[in-house]
Protein backbone atom coordinates (compact mmCIF):
# COMPACT_ATOMS: atom_id res chain seq x y z
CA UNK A 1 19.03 -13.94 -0.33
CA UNK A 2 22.19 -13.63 -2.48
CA UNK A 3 21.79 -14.57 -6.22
CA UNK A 4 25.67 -15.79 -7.98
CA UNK A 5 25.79 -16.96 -11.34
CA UNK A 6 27.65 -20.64 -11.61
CA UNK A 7 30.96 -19.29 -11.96
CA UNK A 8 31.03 -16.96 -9.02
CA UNK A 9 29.44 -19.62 -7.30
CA UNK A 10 32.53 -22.35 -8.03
CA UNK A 11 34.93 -19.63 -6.65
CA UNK A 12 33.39 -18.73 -3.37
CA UNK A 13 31.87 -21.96 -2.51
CA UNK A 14 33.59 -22.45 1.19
CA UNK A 15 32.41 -18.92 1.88
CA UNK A 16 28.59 -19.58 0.66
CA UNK A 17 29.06 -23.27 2.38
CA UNK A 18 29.79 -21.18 5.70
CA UNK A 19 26.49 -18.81 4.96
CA UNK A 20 24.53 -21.79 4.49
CA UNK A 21 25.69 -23.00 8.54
CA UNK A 22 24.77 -19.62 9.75
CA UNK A 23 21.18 -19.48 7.81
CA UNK A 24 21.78 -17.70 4.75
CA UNK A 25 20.72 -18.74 1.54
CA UNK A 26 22.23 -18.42 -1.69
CA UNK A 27 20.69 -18.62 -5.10
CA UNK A 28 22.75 -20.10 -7.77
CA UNK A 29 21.59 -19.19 -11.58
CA UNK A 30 22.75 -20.06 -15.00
CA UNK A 31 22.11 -17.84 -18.27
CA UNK A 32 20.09 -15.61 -15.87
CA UNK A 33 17.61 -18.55 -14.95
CA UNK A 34 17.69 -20.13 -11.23
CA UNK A 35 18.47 -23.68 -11.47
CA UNK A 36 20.02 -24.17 -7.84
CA UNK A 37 20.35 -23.26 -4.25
CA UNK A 38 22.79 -23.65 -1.44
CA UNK A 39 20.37 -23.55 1.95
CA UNK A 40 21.17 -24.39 5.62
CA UNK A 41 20.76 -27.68 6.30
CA UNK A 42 17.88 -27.49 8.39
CA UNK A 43 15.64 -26.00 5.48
CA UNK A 44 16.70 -28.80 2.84
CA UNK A 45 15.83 -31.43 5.43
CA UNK A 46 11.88 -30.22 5.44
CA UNK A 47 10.12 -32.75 3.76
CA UNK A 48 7.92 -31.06 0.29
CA UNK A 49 10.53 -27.96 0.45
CA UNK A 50 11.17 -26.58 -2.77
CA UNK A 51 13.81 -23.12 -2.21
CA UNK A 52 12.51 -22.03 -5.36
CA UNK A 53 8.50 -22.28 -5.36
CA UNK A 54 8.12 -18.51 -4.08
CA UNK A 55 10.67 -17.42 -6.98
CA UNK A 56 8.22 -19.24 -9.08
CA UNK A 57 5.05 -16.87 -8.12
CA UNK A 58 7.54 -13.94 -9.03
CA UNK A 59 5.41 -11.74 -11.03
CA UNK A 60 2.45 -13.83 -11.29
CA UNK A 61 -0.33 -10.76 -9.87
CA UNK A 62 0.58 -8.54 -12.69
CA UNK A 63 -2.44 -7.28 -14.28
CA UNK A 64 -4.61 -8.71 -11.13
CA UNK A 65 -5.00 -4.89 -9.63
CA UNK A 66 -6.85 -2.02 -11.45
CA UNK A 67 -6.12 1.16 -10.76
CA UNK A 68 -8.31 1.32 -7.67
CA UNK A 69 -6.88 -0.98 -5.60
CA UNK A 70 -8.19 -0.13 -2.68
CA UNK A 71 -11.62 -0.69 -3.66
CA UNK A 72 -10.86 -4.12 -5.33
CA UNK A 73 -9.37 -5.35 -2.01
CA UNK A 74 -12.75 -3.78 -0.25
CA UNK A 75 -14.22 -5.75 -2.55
CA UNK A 76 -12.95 -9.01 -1.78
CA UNK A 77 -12.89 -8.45 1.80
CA UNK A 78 -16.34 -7.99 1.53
CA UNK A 79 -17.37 -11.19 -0.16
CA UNK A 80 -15.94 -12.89 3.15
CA UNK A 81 -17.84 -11.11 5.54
CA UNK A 82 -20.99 -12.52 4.05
């Protein structure tokens, strides 16, 4: 996915429009924070989609792991076996 600021965005529209029909996505940000997206058609028709709500999770797991991650994903693989 290609990320533009607004500006870059204004000038190349046509080309990102043309992306969009051949299943690219585009991110659009201002001041460094996503607040848009230009996606094929076919995604923006889905009912409940939101282009941004993985973006969102972007970072959320830091801290989650300890050093030993192996064991902490033994771990919780474990408590579903039982």
């Amino acid at each position: 996915m290609e990320t533009l600021g607004i500006e870059a965005t204004r000038k190349r529209l046509p080309e990102l429009v043309a992306a969009a029909r051949e299943g690219k996505t585009t991110l659009i940000t201002r001041h460094g924070k996503a607040c848009a997206a230009i996606v094929p058609a076919s995604i923006a028709q889905v009912e409940g989609f939101s282009p941004l709500a993985m973006l969102q999770l972007r970072g959320s797991a830091r801290g989650v792991w300890s050093r030993h991650r192996e064991r902490d994903i033994a771990t919780l693989r474990d408590e579903w076996e039982r």
